[in-house]
Protein backbone atom coordinates (compact mmCIF):
# COMPACT_ATOMS: atom_id res chain seq x y z
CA UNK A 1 29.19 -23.26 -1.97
CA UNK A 2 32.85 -24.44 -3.32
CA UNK A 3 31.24 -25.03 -6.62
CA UNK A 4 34.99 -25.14 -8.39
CA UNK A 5 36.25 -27.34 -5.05
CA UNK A 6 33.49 -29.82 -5.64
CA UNK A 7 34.08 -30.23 -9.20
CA UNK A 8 37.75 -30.96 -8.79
CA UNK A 9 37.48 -33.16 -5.50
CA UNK A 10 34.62 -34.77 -5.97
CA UNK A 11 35.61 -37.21 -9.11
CA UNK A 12 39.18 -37.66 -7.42
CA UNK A 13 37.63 -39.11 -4.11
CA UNK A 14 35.22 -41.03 -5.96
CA UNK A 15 37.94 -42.40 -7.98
CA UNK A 16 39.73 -43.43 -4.43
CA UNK A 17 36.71 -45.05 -3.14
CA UNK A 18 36.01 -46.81 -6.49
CA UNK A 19 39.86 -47.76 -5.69
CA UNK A 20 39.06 -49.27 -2.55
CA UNK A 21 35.80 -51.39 -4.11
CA UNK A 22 37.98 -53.69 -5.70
CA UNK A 23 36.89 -57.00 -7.34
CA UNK A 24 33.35 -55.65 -6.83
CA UNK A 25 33.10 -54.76 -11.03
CA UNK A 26 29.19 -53.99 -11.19
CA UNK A 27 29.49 -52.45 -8.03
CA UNK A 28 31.96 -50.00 -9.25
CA UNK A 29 30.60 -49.71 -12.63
CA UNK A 30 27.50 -48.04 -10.76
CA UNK A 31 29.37 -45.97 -8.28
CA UNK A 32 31.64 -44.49 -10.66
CA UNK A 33 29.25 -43.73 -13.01
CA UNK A 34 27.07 -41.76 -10.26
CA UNK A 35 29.97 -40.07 -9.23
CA UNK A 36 30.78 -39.03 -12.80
CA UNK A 37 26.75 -38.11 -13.20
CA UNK A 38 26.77 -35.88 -10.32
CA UNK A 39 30.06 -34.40 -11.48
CA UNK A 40 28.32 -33.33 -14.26
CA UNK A 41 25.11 -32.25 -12.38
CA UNK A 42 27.23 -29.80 -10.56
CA UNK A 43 28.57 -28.14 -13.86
CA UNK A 44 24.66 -27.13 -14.50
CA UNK A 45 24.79 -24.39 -11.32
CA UNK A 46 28.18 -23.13 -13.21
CA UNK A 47 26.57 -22.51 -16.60
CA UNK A 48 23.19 -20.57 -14.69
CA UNK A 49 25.10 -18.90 -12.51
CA UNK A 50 28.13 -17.27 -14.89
CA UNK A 51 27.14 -14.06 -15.41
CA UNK A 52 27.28 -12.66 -19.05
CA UNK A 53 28.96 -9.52 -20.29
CA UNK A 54 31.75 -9.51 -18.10
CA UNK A 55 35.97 -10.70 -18.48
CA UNK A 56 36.23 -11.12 -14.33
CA UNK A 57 37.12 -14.66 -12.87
CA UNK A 58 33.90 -15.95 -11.21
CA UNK A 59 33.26 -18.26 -8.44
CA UNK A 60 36.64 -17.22 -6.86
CA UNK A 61 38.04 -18.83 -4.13
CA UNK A 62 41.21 -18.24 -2.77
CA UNK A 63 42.88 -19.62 -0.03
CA UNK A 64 46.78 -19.93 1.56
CA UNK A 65 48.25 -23.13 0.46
CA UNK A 66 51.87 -23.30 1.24
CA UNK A 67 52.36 -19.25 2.97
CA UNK A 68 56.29 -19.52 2.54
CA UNK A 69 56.34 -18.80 -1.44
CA UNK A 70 52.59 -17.25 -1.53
CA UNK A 71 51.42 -20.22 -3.38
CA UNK A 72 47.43 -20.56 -3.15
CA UNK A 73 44.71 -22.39 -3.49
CA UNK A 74 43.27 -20.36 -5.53
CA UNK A 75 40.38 -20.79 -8.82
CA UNK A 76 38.00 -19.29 -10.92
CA UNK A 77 36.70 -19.42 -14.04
CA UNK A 78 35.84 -17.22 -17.14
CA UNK A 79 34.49 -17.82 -20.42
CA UNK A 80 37.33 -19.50 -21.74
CA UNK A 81 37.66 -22.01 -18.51
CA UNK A 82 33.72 -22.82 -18.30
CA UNK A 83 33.10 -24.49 -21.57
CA UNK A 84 35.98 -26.44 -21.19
CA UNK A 85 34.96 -27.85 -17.63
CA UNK A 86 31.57 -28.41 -19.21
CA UNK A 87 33.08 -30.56 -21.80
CA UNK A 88 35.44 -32.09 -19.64
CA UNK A 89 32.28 -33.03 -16.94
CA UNK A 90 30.17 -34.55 -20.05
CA UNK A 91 32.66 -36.39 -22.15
CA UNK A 92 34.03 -38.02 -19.05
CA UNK A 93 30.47 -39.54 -18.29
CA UNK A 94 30.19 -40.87 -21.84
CA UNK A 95 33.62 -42.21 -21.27
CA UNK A 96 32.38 -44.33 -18.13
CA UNK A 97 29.20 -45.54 -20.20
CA UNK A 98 30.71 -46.52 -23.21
CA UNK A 99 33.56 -48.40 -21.15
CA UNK A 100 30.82 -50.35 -19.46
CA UNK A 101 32.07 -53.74 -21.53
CA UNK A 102 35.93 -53.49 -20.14
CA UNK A 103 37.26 -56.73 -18.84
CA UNK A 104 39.78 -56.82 -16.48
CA UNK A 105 40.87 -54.68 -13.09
CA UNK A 106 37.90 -52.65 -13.85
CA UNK A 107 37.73 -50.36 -10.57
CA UNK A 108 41.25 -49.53 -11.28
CA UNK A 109 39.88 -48.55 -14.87
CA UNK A 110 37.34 -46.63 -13.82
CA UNK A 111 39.18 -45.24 -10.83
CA UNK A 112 41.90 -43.57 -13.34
CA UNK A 113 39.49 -41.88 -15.57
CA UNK A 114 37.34 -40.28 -12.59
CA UNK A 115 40.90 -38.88 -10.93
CA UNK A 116 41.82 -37.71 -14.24
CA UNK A 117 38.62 -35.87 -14.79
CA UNK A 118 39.41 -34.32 -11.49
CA UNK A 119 43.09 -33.36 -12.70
CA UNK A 120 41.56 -31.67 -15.62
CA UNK A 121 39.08 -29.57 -14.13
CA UNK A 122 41.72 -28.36 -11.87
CA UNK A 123 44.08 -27.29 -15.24
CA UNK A 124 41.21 -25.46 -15.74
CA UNK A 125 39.96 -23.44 -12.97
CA UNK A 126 43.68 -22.91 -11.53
CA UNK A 127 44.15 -19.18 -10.90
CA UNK A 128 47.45 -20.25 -9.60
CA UNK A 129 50.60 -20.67 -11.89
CA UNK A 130 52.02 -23.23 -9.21
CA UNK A 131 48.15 -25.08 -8.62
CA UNK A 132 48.72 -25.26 -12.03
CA UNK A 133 51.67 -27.04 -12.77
CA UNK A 134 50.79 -29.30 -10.39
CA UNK A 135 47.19 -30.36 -11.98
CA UNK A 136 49.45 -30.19 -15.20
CA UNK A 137 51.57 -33.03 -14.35
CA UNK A 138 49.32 -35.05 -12.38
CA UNK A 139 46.78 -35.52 -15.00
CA UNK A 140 50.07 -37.24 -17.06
CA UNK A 141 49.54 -40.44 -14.29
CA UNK A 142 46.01 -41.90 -14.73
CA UNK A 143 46.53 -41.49 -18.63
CA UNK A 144 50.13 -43.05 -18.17
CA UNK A 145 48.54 -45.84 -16.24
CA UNK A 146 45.18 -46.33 -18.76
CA UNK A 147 47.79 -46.98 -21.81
CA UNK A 148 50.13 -48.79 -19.94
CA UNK A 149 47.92 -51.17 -18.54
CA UNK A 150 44.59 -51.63 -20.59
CA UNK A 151 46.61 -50.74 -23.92
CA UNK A 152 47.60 -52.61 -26.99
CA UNK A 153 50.46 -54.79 -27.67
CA UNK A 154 53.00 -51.49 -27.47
CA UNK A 155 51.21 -49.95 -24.96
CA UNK A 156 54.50 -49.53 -22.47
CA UNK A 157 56.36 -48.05 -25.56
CA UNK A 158 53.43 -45.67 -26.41
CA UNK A 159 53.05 -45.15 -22.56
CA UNK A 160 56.55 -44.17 -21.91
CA UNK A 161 56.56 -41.69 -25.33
CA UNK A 162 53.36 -39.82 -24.36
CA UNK A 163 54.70 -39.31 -20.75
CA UNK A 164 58.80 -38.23 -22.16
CA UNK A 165 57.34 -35.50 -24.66
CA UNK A 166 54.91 -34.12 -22.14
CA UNK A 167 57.00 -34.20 -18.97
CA UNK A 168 59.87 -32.63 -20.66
CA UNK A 169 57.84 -29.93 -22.74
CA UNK A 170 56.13 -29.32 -19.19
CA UNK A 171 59.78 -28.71 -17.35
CA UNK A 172 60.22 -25.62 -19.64
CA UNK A 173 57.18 -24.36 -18.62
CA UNK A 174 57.96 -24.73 -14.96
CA UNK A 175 61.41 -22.84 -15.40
CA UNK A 176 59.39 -19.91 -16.98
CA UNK A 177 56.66 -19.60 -14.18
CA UNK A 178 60.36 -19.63 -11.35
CA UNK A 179 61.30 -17.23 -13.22
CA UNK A 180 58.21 -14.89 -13.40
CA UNK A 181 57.72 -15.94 -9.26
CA UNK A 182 61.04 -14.14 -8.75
CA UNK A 183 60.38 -10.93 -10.77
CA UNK A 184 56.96 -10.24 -9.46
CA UNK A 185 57.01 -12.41 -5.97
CA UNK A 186 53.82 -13.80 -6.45
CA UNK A 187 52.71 -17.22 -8.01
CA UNK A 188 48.91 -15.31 -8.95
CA UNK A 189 48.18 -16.03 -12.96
CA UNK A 190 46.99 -12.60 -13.29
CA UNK A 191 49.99 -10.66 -11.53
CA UNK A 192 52.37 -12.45 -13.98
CA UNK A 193 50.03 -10.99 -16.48
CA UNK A 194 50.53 -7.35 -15.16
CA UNK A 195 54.33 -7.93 -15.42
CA UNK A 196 56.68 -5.46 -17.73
CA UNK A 197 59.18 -7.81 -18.89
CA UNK A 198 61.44 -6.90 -21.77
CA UNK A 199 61.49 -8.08 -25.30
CA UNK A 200 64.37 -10.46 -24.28
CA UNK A 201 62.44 -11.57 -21.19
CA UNK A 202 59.39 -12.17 -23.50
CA UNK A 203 61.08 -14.17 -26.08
CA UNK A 204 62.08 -16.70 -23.49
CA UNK A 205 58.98 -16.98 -21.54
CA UNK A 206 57.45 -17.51 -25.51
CA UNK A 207 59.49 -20.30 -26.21
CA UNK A 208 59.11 -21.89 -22.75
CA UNK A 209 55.53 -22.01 -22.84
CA UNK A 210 55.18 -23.00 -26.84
CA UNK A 211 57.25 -25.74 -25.80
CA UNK A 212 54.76 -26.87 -23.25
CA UNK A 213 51.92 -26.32 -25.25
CA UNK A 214 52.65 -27.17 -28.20
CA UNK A 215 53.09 -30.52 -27.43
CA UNK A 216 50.12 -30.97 -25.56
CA UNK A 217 47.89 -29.45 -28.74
CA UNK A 218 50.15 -31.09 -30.33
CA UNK A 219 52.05 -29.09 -32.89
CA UNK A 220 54.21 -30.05 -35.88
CA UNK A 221 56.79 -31.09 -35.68
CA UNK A 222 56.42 -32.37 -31.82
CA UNK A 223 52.99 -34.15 -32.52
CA UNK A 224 54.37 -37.75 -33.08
CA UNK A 225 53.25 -39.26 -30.17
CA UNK A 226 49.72 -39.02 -30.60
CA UNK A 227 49.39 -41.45 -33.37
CA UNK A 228 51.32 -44.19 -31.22
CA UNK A 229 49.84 -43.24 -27.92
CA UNK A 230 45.62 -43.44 -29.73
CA UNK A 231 46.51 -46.87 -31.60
CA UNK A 232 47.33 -48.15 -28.24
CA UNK A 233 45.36 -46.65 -25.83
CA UNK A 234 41.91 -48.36 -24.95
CA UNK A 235 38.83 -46.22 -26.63
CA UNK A 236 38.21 -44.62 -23.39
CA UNK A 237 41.33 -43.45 -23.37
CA UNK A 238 41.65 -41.87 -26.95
CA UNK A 239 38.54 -40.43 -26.11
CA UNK A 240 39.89 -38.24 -23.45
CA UNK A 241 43.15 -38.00 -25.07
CA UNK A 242 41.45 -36.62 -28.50
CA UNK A 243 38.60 -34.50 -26.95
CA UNK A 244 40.17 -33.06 -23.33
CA UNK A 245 43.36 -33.13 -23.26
CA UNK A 246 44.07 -31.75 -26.44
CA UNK A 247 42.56 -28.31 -25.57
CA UNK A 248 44.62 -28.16 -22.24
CA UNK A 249 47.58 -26.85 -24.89
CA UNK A 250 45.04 -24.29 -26.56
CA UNK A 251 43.69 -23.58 -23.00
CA UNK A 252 47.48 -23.10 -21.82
CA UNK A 253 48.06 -20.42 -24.95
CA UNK A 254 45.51 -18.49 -24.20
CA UNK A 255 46.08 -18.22 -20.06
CA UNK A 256 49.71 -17.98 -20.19
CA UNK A 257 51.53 -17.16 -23.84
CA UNK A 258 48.92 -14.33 -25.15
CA UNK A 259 48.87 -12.76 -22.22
CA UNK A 260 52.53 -12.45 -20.98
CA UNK A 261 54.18 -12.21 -23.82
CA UNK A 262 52.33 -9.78 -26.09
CA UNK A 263 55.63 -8.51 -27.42
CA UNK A 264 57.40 -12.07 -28.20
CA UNK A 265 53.72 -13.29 -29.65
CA UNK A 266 53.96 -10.50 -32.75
CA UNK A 267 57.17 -11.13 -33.27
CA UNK A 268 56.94 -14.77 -33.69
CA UNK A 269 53.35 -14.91 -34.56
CA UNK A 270 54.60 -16.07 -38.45
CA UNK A 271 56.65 -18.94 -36.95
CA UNK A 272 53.98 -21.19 -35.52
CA UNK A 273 51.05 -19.51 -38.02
CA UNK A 274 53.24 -21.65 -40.42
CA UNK A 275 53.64 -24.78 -38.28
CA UNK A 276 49.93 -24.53 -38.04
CA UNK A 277 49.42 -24.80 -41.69
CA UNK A 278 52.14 -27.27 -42.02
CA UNK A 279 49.64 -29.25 -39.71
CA UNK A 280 46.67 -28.55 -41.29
CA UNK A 281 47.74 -29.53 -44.89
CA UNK A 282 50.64 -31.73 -44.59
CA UNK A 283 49.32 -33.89 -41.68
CA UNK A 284 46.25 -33.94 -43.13
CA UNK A 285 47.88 -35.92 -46.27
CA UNK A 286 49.76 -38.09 -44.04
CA UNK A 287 45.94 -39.07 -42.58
CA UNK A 288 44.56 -40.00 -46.40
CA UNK A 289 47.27 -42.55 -45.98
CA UNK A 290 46.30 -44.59 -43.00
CA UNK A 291 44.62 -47.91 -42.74
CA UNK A 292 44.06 -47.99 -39.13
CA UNK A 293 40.97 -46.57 -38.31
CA UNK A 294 42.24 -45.02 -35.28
CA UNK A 295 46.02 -43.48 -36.60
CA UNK A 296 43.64 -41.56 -39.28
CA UNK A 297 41.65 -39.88 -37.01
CA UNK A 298 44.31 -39.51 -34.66
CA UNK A 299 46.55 -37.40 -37.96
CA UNK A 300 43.32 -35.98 -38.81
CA UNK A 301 43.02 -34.73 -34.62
CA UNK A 302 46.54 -32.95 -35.61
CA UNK A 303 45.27 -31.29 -38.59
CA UNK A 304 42.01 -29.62 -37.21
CA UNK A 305 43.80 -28.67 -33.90
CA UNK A 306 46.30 -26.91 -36.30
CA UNK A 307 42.80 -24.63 -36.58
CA UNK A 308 43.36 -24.01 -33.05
CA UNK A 309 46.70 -22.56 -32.89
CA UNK A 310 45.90 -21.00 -36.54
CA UNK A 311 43.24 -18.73 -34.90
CA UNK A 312 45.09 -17.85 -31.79
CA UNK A 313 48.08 -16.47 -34.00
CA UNK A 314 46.71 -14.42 -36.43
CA UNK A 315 45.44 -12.30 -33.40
CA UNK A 316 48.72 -10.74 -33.04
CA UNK A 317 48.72 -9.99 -36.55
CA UNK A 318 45.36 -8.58 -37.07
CA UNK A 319 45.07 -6.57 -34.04
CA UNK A 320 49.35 -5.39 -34.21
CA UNK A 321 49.68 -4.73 -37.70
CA UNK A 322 46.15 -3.95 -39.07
CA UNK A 323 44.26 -2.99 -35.45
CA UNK A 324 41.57 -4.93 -36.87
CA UNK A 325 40.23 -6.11 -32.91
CA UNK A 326 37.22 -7.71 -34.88
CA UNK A 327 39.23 -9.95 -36.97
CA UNK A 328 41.41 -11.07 -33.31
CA UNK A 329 38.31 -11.58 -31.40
CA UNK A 330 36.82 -13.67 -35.03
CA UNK A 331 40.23 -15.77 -34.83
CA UNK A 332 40.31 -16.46 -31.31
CA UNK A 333 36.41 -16.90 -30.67
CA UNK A 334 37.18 -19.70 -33.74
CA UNK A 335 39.71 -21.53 -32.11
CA UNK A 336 37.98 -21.97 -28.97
CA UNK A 337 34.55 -22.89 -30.91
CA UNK A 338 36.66 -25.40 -33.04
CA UNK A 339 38.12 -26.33 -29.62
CA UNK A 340 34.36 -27.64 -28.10
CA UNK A 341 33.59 -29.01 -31.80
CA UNK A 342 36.43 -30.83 -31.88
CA UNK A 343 35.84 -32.26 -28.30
CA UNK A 344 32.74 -33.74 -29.34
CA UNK A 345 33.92 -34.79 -32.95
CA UNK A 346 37.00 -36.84 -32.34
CA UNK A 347 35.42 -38.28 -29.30
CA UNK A 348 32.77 -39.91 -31.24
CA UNK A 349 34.74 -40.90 -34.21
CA UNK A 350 36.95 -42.82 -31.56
CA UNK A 351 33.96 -43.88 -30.00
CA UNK A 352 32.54 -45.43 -33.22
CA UNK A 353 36.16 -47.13 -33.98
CA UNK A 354 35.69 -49.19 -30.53
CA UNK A 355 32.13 -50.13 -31.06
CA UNK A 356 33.75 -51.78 -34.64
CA UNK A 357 36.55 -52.73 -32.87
CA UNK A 358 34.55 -54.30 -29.70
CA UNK A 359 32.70 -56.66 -32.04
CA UNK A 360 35.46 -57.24 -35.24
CA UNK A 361 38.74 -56.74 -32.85
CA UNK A 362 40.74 -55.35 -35.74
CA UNK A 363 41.06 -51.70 -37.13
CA UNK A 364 42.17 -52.53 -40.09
CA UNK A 365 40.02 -50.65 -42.67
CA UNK A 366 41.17 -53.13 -46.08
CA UNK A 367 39.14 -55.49 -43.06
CA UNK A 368 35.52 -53.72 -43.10
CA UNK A 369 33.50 -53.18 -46.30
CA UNK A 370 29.30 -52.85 -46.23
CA UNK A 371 29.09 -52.47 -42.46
CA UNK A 372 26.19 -50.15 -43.14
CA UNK A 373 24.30 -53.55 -44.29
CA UNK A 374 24.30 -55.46 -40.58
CA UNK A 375 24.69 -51.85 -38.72
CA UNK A 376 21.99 -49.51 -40.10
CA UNK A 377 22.00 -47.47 -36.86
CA UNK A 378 25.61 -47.29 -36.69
CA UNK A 379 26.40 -45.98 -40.43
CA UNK A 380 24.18 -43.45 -39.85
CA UNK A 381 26.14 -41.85 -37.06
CA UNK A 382 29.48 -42.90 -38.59
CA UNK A 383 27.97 -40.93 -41.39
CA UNK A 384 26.86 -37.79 -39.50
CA UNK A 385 30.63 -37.77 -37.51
CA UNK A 386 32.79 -38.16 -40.50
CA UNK A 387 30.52 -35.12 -42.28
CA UNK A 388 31.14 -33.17 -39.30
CA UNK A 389 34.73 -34.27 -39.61
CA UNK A 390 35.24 -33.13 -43.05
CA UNK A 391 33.85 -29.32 -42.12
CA UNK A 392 29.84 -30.05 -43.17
CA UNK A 393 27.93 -26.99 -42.61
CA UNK A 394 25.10 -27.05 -40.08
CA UNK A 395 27.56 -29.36 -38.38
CA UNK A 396 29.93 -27.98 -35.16
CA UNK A 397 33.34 -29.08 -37.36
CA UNK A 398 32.47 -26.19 -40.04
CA UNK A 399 31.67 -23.67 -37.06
CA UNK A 400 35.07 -22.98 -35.68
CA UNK A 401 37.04 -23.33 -39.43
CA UNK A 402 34.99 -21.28 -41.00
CA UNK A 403 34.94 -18.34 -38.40
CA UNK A 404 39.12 -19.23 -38.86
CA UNK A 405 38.98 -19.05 -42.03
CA UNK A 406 37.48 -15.83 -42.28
CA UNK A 407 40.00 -14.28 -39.76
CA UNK A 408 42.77 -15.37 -41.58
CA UNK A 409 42.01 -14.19 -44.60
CA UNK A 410 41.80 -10.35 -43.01
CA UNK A 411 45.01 -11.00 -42.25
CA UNK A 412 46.67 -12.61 -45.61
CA UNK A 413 44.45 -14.52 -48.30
CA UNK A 414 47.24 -17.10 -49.01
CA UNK A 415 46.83 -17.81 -44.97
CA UNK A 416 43.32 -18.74 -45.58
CA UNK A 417 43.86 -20.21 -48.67
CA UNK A 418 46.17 -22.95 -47.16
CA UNK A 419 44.07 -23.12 -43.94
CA UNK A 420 40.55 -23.83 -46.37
CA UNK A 421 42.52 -26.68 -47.94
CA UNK A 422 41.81 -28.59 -44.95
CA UNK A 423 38.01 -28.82 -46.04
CA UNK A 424 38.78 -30.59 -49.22
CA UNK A 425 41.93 -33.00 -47.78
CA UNK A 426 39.52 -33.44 -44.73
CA UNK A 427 36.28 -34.70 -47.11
CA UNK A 428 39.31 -36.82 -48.98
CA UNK A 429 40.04 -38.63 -45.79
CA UNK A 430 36.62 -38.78 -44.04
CA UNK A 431 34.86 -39.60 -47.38
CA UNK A 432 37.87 -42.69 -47.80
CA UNK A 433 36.74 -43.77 -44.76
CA UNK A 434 33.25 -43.76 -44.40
CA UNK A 435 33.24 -45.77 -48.30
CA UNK A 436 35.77 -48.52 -47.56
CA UNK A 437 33.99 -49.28 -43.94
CA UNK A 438 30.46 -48.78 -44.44
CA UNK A 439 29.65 -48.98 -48.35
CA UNK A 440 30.09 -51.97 -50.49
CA UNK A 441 29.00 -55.21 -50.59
CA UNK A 442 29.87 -57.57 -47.36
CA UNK A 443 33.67 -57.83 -47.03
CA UNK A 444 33.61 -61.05 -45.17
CA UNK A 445 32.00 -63.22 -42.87
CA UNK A 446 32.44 -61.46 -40.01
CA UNK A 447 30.85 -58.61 -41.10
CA UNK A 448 28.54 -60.50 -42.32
CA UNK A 449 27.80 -61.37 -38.48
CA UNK A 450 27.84 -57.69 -37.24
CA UNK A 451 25.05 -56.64 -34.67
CA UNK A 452 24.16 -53.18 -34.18
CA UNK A 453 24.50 -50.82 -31.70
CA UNK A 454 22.66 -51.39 -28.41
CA UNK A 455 21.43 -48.88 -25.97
CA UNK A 456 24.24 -48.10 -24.33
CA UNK A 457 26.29 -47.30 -27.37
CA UNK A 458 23.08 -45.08 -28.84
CA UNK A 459 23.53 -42.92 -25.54
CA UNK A 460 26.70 -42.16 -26.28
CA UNK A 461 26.77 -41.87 -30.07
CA UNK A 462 23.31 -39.69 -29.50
CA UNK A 463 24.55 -37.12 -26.95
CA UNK A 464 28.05 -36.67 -29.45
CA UNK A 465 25.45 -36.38 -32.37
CA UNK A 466 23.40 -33.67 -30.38
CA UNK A 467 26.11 -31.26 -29.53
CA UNK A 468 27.84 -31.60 -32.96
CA UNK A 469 24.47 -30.44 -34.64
CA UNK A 470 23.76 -27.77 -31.55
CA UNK A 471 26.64 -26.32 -32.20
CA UNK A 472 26.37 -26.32 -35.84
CA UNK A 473 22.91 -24.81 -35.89
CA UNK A 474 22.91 -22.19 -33.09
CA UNK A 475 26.78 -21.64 -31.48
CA UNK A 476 25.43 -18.34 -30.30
CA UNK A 477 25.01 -19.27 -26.52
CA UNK A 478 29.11 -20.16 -26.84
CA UNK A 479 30.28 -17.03 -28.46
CA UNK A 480 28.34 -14.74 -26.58
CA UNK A 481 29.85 -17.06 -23.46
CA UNK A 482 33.24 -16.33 -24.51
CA UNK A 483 32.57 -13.03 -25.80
CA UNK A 484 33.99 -10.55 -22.65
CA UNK A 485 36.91 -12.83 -22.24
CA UNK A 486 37.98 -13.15 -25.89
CA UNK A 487 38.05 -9.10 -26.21
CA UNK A 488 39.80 -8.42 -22.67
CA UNK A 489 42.48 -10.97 -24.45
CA UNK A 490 42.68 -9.17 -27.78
CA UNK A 491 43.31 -5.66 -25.86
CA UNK A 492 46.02 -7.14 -23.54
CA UNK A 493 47.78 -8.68 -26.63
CA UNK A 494 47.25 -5.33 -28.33
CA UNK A 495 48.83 -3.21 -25.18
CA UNK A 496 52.82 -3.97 -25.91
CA UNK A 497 55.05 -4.08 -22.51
CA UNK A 498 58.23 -2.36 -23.74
């Protein structure tokens, strides 16, 4: 069975034929929400059937796409890829329940966000550089579209600025894979891989994909569309933007920069270890200074992904300078864990902003005050998310920083130092926000007025409470998931080309 094929093509035609349903909203409430049910169903055969212990792409298939340049159709997926499309498959389904409420042109809404969960699973089962790119830039649309359209009052501005940064980050990445097409002939990730390329070759190739990437994650200093782009976007789509498309950056260092450019990777490692601290302390400052609900989460988004990038970089260090593989596979086994923990944190702190804002239609925290009065079920969530938020052990957010933490301190203890600050400026914000929302006596009438969460919004909030506390208790089953791939990574950043 096509199990990878299915996965990718089955959301995108649903999303067509919810296209086609038109005015019909219950009607395509229901169908795209089986579609996106059965999307996930389909994930379950990829998580029984991956078999343990081994780096090798699984559920391969390959076939000729466009013969003249020897591009394919070609995917698979390994321990980094699976967990991902896992995510991808589950937080899209919450997505479509929790947007259950939206008003207007709501097959088109729904249509986006099924072809977008389509796109993504294809960024992440692409074997090919060129499939790639082209699942790359096609998942820009339906997100382009969802702020544009359902958005705030600057939702074209915000619309326009996501698409600029990413499109143009993305063109750099595009002249990189040309250029590794006509040195090796052949458009296959893992022949690019097996490339010798010099150190000048490698420096470029670096930069072009950092560029990319980094945007995507995103990276100081190229991270200031995010903020803009989650205050406008509708909570379905800073869901997806916070928890999914994120990682696609992380994802993107990991299949492309590691792994091509071992060389250009140790020699830069410092430079964007230090832009990753820079975003874990300094943009995690900027966040204690918010008061809309969603820009602080969306700085705070910046700071813990700067955990991400953290852990892949010290790799080259720990494994180049030290050959300590342990530490590398520790570092990089974090980032993806903090990765999946991330996934499911921001998505339900945005998710609790648009239950607030859904009944108060303002996110305006000097506007809440003693919501947990009226909302008993809901501060107890909010609660739980901004703990797991701040780093709270037995929750998933302390997982992957810790396991970072502990890496980077095997490589330099000022490194960890500055990357552990993020724990205490992390409780600062979280802590800020959970007392000036929930706590306190009724701000105001409307509060005052506030009805709890119904059963729709305790499915959601539930299944984002269950993974961040699965994780945080037992994130075995994911390591040992991860494990092969992680150390075939560390030894091919290890092996130098030159």
């Amino acid at each position: 069975m096509p199990l990878l094929s299915l996965l990718v093509w089955l959301p995108i035609l649903g999303g067509l034929v919810t296209l086609a349903i038109g005015p019909r909203d219950n009607a395509a409430r229901w169908f795209a929400t089986f579609v996106a049910a059965a999307t996930l169903l389909l994930t379950i055969p990829l998580f029984t059937g991956f078999e343990y212990g081994t780096a090798a792409m699984q559920f391969v298939e390959d076939r000729a796409w466009i013969p003249a340049f020897d591009i394919r159709y070609h995917m698979g997926v390994d321990g980094f890829s699976v967990p991902l499309i896992g995510l991808t498959a589950l937080t899209s389904l919450l997505v479509l329940i929790g947007a259950w409420n939206v008003g207007s042109r709501v097959s088109q809404y729904y249509a986006c966000f099924l072809i977008l969960e389509g796109l993504m699973i294809g960024v992440f089962a692409a074997l090919d550089a060129m499939l790639f790119y082209v699942f790359f830039e096609f998942m820009l649309v339906p997100m382009f579209i969802i702020i544009g359209v359902w958005g705030g009052p600057r939702r074209v501005y915000a619309s326009i600025k996501f698409f600029l940064y990413t499109f143009l980050g993305s063109l750099f990445m595009l002249l990189g894979l040309i250029y590794l097409y006509m040195q090796g002939g052949s458009w296959q990730i893992a022949d690019m891989v097996q490339l010798q390329l010099s150190a000048t070759e490698q420096m470029w190739l670096l930069f072009a994909f950092v560029l990319a990437f980094a945007v995507k994650v995103p990276m100081f200093p190229v991270h200031t569309w995010l903020p803009d782009a989650h205050v406008e976007a509708p909570t379905a789509g800073s869901v997806i933007l916070a928890a999914i498309m994120l990682k696609i950056g992380g994802y993107g260092f990991l299949r492309f920069a590691l792994p091509i450019a071992p060389d250009a990777g140790a020699e830069w490692a410092w430079l964007l270890i230090l832009l990753s601290l820079v975003a874990v302390v300094y943009v995690g400052l900027v966040a204690l200074a918010q008061d809309d609900m969603k820009k602080l989460v969306a700085y705070s988004s910046v700071s813990h992904m700067g955990f991400v990038t953290l852990g892949i970089f010290i790799a080259f260090g720990l494994v180049r300078e030290y050959g300590n593989v342990d530490g590398a596979q520790l570092g990089l086994q974090g980032a993806m864990v903090q990765m999946i923990s991330h996934g499911f944190i921001s998505g339900a702190m945005f998710t609790s902003i648009g239950v607030l804002y859904d009944r108060m239609h303002t996110r305006r925290i000097s506007d809440y005050g003693g919501v947990a009065g009226p909302m008993r079920w809901f501060a107890l969530f909010y609660v739980l998310f901004a703990m797991a938020n701040s780093g709270l052990p037995g929750t998933s957010g302390f997982v992957g920083e810790f396991m970072v933490v502990v890496a980077s301190f095997q490589l330099h203890p000022l490194i960890a130092l500055f990357a552990a600050m993020t724990l205490i400026i992390g409780a600062g914000y979280s802590l800020y926000l959970v007392k000036r929302v929930l706590w306190g006596p009724v701000a105001n009438e409307n509060v005052a007025r506030l009805k709890d969460i119904n059963g729709r919004e305790w499915t959601v909030l539930g299944v984002f409470a269950i993974g961040t506390l699965l994780i945080g208790v037992y994130p075995k089953p994911l390591t040992d998931l991860m494990e092969p791939t992680v150390a075939n990574l560390v030894m091919q950043i290890a092996t130098s080309k030159l």
